[in-house]
PDB file of N, CA and C in Angstrom:
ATOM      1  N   UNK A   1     -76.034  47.172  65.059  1.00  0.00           N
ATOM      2  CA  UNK A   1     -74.633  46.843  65.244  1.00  0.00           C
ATOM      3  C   UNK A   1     -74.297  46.994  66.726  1.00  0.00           C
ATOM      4  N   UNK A   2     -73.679  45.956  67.304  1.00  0.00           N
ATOM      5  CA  UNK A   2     -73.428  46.341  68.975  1.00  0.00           C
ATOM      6  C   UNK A   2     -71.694  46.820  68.603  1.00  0.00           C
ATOM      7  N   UNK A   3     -71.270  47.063  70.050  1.00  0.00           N
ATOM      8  CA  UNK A   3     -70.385  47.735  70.317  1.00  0.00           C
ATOM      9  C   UNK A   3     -69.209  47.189  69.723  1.00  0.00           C
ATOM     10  N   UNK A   4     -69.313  45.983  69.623  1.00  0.00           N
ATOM     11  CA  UNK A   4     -68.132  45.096  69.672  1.00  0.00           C
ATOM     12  C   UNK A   4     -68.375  44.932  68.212  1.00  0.00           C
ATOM     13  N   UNK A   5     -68.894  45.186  67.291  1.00  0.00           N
ATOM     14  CA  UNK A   5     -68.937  45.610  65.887  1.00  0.00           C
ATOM     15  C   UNK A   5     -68.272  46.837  65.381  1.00  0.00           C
ATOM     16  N   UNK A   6     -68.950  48.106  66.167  1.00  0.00           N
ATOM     17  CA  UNK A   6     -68.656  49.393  65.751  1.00  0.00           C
ATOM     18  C   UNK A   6     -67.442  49.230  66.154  1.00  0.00           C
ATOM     19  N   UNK A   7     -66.650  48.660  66.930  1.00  0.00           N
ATOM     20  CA  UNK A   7     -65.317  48.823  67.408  1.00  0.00           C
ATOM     21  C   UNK A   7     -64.041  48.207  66.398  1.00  0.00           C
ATOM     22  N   UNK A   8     -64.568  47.036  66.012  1.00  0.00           N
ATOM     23  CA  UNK A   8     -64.114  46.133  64.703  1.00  0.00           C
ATOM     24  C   UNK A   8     -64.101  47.267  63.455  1.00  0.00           C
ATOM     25  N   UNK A   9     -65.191  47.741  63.525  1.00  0.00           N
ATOM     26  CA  UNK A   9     -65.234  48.545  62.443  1.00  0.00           C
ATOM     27  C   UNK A   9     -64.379  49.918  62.380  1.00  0.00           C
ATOM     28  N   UNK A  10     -64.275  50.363  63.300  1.00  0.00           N
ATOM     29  CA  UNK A  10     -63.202  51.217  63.594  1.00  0.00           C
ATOM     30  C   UNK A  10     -61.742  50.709  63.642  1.00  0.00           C
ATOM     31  N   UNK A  11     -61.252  49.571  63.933  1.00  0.00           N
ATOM     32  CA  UNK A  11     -60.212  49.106  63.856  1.00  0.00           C
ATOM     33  C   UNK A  11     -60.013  48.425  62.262  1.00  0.00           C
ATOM     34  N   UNK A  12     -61.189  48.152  61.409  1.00  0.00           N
ATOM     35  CA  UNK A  12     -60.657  47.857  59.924  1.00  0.00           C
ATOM     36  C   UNK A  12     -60.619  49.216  59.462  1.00  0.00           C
ATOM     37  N   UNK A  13     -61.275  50.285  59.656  1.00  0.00           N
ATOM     38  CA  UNK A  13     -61.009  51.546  58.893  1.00  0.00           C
ATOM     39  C   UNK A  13     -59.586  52.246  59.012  1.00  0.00           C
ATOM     40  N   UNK A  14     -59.216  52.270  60.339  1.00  0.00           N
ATOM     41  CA  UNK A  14     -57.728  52.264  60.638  1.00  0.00           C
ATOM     42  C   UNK A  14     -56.688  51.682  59.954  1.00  0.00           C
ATOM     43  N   UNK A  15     -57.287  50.365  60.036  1.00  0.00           N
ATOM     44  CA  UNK A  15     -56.066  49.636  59.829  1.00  0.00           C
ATOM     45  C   UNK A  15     -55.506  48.908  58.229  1.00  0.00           C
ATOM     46  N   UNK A  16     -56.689  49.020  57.231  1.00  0.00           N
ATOM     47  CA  UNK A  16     -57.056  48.506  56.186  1.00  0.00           C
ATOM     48  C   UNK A  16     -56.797  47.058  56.134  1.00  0.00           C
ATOM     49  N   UNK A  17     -57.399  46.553  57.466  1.00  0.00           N
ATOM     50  CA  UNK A  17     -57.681  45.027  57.662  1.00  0.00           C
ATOM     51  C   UNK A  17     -58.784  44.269  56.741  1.00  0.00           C
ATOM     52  N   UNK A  18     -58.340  43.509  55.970  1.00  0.00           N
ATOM     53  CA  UNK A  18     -59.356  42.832  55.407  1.00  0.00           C
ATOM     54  C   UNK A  18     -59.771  41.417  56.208  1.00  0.00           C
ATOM     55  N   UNK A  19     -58.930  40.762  57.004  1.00  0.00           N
ATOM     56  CA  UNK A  19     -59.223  39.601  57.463  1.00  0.00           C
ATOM     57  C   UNK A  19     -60.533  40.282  59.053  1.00  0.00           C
ATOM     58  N   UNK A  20     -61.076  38.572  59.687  1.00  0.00           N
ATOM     59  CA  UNK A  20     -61.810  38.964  60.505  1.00  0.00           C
ATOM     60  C   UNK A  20     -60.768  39.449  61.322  1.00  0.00           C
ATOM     61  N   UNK A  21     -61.939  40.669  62.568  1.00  0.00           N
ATOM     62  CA  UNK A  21     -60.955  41.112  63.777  1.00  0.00           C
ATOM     63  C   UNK A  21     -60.972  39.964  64.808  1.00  0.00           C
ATOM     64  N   UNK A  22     -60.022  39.421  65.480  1.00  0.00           N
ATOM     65  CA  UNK A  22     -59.908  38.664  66.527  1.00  0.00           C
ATOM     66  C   UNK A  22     -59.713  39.296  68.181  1.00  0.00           C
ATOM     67  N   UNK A  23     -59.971  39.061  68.785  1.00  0.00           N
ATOM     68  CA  UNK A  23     -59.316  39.358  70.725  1.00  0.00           C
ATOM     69  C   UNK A  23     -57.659  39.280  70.585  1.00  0.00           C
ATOM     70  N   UNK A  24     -57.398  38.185  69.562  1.00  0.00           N
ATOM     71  CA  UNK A  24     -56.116  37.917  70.230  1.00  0.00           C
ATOM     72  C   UNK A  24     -54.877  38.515  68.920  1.00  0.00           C
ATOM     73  N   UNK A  25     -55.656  39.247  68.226  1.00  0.00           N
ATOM     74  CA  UNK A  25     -54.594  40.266  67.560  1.00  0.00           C
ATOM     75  C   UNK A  25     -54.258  41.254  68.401  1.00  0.00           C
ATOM     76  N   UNK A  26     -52.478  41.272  67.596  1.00  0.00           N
ATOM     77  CA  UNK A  26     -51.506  42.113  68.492  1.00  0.00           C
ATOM     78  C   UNK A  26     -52.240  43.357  67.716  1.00  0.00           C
ATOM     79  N   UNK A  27     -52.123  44.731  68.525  1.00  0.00           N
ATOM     80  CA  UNK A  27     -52.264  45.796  67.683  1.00  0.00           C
ATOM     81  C   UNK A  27     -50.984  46.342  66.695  1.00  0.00           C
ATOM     82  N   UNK A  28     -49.644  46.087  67.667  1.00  0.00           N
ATOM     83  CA  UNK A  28     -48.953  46.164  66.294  1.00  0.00           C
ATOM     84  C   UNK A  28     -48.679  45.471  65.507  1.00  0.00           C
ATOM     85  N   UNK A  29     -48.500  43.943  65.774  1.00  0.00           N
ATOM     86  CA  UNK A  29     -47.999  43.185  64.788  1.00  0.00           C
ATOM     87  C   UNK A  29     -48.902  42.736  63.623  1.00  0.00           C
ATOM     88  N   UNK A  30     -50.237  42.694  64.084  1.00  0.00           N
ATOM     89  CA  UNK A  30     -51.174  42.414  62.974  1.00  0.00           C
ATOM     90  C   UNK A  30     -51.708  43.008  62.485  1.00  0.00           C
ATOM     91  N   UNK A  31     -52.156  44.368  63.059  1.00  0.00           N
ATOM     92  CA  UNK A  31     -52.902  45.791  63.012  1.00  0.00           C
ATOM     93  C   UNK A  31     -51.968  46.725  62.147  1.00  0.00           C
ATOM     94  N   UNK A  32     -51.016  46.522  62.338  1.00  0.00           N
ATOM     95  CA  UNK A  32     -49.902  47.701  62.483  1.00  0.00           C
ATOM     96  C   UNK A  32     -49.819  48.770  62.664  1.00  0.00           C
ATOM     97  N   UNK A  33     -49.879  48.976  63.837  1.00  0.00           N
ATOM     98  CA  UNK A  33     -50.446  50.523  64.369  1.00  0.00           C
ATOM     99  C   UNK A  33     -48.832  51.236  65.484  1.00  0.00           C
ATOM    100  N   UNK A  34     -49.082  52.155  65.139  1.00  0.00           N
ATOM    101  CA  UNK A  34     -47.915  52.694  65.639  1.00  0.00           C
ATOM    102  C   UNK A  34     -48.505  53.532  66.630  1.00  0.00           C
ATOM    103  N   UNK A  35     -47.547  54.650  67.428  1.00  0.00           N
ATOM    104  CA  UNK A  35     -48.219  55.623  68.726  1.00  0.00           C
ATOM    105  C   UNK A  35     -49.231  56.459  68.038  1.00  0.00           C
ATOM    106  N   UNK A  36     -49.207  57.051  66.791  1.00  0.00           N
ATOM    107  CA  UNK A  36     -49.717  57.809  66.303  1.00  0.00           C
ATOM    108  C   UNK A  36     -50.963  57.548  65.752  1.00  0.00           C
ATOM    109  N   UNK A  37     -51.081  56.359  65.188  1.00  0.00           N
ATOM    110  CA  UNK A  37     -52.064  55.452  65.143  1.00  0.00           C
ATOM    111  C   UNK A  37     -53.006  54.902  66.186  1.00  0.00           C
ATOM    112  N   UNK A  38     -52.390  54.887  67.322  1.00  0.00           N
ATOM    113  CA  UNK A  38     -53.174  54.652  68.879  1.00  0.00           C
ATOM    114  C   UNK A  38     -53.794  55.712  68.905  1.00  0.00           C
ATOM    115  N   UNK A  39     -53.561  56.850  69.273  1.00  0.00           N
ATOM    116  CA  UNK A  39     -54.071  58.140  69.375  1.00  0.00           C
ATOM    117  C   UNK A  39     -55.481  58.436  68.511  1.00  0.00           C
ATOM    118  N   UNK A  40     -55.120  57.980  66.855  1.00  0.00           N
ATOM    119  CA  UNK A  40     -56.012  58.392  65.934  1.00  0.00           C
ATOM    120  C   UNK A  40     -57.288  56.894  66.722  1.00  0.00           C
ATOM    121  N   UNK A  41     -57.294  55.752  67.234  1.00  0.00           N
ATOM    122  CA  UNK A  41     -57.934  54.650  66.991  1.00  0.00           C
ATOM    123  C   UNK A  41     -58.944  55.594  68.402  1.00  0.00           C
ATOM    124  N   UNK A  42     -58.134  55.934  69.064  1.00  0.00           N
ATOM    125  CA  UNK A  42     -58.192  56.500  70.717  1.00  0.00           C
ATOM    126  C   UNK A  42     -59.846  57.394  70.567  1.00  0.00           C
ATOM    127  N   UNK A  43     -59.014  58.661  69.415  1.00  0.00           N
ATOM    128  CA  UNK A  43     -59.995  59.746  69.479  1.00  0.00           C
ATOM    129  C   UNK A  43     -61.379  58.888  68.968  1.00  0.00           C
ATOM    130  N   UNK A  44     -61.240  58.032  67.370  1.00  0.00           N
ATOM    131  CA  UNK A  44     -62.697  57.973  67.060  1.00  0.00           C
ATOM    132  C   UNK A  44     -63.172  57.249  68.185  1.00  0.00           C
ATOM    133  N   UNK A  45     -62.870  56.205  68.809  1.00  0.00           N
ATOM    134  CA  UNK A  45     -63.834  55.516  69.871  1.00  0.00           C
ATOM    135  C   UNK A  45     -64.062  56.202  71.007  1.00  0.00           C
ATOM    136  N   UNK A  46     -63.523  57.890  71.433  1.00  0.00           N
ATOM    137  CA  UNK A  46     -64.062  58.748  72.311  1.00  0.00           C
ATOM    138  C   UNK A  46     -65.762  59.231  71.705  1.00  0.00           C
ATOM    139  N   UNK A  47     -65.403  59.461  70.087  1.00  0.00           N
ATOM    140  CA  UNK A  47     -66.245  60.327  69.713  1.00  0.00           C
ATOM    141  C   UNK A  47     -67.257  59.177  68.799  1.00  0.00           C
ATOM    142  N   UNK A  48     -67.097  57.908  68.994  1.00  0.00           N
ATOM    143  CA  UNK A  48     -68.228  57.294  68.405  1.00  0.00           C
ATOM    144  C   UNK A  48     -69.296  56.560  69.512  1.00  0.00           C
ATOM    145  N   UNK A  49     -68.222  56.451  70.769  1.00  0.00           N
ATOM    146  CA  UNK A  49     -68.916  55.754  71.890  1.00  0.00           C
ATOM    147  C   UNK A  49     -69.245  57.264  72.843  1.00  0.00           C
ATOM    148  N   UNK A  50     -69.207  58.019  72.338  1.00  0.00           N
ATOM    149  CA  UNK A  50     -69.800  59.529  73.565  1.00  0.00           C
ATOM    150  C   UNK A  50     -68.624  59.232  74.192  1.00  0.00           C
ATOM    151  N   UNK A  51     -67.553  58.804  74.888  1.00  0.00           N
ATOM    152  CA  UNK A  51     -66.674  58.783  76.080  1.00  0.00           C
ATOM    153  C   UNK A  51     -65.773  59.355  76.355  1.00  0.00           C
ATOM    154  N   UNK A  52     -65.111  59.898  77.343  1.00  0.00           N
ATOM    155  CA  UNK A  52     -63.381  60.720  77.920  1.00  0.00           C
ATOM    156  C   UNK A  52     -62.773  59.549  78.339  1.00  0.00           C
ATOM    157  N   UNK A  53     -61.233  59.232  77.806  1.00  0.00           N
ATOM    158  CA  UNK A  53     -61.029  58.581  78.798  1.00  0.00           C
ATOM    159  C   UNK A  53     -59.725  58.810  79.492  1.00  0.00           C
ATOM    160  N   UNK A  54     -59.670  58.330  80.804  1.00  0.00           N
ATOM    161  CA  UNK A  54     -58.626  59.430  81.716  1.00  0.00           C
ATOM    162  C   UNK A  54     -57.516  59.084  81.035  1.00  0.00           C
ATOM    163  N   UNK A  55     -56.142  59.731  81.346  1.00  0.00           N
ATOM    164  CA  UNK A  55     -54.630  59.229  80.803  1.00  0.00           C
ATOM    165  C   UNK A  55     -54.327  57.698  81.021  1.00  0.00           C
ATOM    166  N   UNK A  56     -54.487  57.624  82.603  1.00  0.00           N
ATOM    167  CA  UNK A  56     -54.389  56.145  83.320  1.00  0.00           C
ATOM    168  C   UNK A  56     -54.680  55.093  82.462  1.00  0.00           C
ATOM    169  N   UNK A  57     -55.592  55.078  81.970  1.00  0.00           N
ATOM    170  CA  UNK A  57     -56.493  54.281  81.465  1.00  0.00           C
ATOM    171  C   UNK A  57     -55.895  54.048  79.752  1.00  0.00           C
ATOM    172  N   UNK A  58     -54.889  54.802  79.316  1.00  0.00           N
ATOM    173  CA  UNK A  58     -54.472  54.277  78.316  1.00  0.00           C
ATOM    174  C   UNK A  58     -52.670  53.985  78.346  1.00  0.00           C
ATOM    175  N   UNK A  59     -52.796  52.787  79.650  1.00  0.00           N
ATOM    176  CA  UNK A  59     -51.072  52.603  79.416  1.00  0.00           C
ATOM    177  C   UNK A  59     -50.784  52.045  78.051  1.00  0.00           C
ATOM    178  N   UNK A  60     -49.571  52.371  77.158  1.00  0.00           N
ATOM    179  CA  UNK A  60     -49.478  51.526  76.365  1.00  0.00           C
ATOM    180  C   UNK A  60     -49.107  49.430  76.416  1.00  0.00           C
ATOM    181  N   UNK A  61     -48.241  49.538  77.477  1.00  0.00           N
ATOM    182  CA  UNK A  61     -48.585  48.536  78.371  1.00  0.00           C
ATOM    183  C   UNK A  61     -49.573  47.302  78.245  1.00  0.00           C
ATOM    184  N   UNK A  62     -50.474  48.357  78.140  1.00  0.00           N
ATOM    185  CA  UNK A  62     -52.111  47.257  78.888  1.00  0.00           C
ATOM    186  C   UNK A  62     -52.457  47.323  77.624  1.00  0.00           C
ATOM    187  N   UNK A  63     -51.972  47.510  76.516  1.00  0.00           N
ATOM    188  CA  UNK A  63     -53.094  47.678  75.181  1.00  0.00           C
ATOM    189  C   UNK A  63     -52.511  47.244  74.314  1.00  0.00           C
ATOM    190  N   UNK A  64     -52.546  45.948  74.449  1.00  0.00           N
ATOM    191  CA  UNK A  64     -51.210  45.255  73.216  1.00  0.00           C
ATOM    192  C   UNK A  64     -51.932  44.035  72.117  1.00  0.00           C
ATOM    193  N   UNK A  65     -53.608  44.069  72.669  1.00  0.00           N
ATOM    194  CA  UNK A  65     -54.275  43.428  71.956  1.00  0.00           C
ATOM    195  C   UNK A  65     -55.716  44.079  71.713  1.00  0.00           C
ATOM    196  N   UNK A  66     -56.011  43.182  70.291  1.00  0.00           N
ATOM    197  CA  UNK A  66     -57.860  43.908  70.191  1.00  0.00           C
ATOM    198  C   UNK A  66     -58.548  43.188  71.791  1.00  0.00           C
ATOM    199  N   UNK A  67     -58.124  42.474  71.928  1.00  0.00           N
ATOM    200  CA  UNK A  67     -59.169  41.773  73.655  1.00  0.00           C
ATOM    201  C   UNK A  67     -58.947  43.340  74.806  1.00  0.00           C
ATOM    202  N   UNK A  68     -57.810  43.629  74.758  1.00  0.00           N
ATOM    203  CA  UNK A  68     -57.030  44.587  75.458  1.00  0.00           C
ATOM    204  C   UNK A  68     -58.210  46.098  75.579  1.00  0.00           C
ATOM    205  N   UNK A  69     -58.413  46.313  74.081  1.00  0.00           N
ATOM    206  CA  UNK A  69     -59.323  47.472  73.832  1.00  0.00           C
ATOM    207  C   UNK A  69     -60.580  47.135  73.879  1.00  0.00           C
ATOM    208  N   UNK A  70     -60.928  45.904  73.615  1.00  0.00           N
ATOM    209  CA  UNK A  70     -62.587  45.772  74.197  1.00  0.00           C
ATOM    210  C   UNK A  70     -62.526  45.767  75.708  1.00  0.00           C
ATOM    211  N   UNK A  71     -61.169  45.167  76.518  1.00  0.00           N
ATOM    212  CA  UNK A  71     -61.525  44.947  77.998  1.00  0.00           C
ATOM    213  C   UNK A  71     -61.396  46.907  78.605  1.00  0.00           C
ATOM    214  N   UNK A  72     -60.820  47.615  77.595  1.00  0.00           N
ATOM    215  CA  UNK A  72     -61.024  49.230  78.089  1.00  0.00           C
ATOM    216  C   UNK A  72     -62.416  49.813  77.753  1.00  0.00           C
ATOM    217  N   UNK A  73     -63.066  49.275  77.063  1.00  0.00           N
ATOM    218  CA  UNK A  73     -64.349  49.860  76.890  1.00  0.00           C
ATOM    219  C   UNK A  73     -65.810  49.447  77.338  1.00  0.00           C
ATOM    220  N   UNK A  74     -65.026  47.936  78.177  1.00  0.00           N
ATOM    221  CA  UNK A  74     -65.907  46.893  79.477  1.00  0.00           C
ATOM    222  C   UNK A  74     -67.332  46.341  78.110  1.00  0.00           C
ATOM    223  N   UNK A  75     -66.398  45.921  77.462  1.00  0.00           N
ATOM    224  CA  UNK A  75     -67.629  44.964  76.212  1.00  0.00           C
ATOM    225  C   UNK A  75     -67.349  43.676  75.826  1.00  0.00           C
TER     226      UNK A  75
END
């Protein structure tokens, strides 16, 4: 499974998405993920990809799509 799988896969376990994951889903509108929900999506992909990642790096801002969270994890 590459990255860009395990990451899908973390975002259907979250989200109880049955359709495919796309780049150009909103995280809230299609995902439906709220702040609290960011946080929970946040920690497993620290602790499934080994990674820290700084505050900076998670404006809510910049993270308004699944393309958004693959372009934070450079995949």
């Amino acid at each position: 499974m590459d990255d860009r799988e395990k990451l899908n896969e973390i975002f259907r376990e979250v989200s109880a998405v049955e359709e495919p994951i796309t780049e150009e889903m909103d995280l809230q509108m299609d995902l439906g993920w709220d702040s609290l929900r960011m946080v929970e999506v946040i920690v497993k992909i620290e602790e499934t990809f080994d990674r820290e990642f700084d505050e900076s790096d998670l404006n809510p801002d910049q993270l308004q799509t699944v393309g958004d969270m693959y372009r934070l994890l450079e995949i």
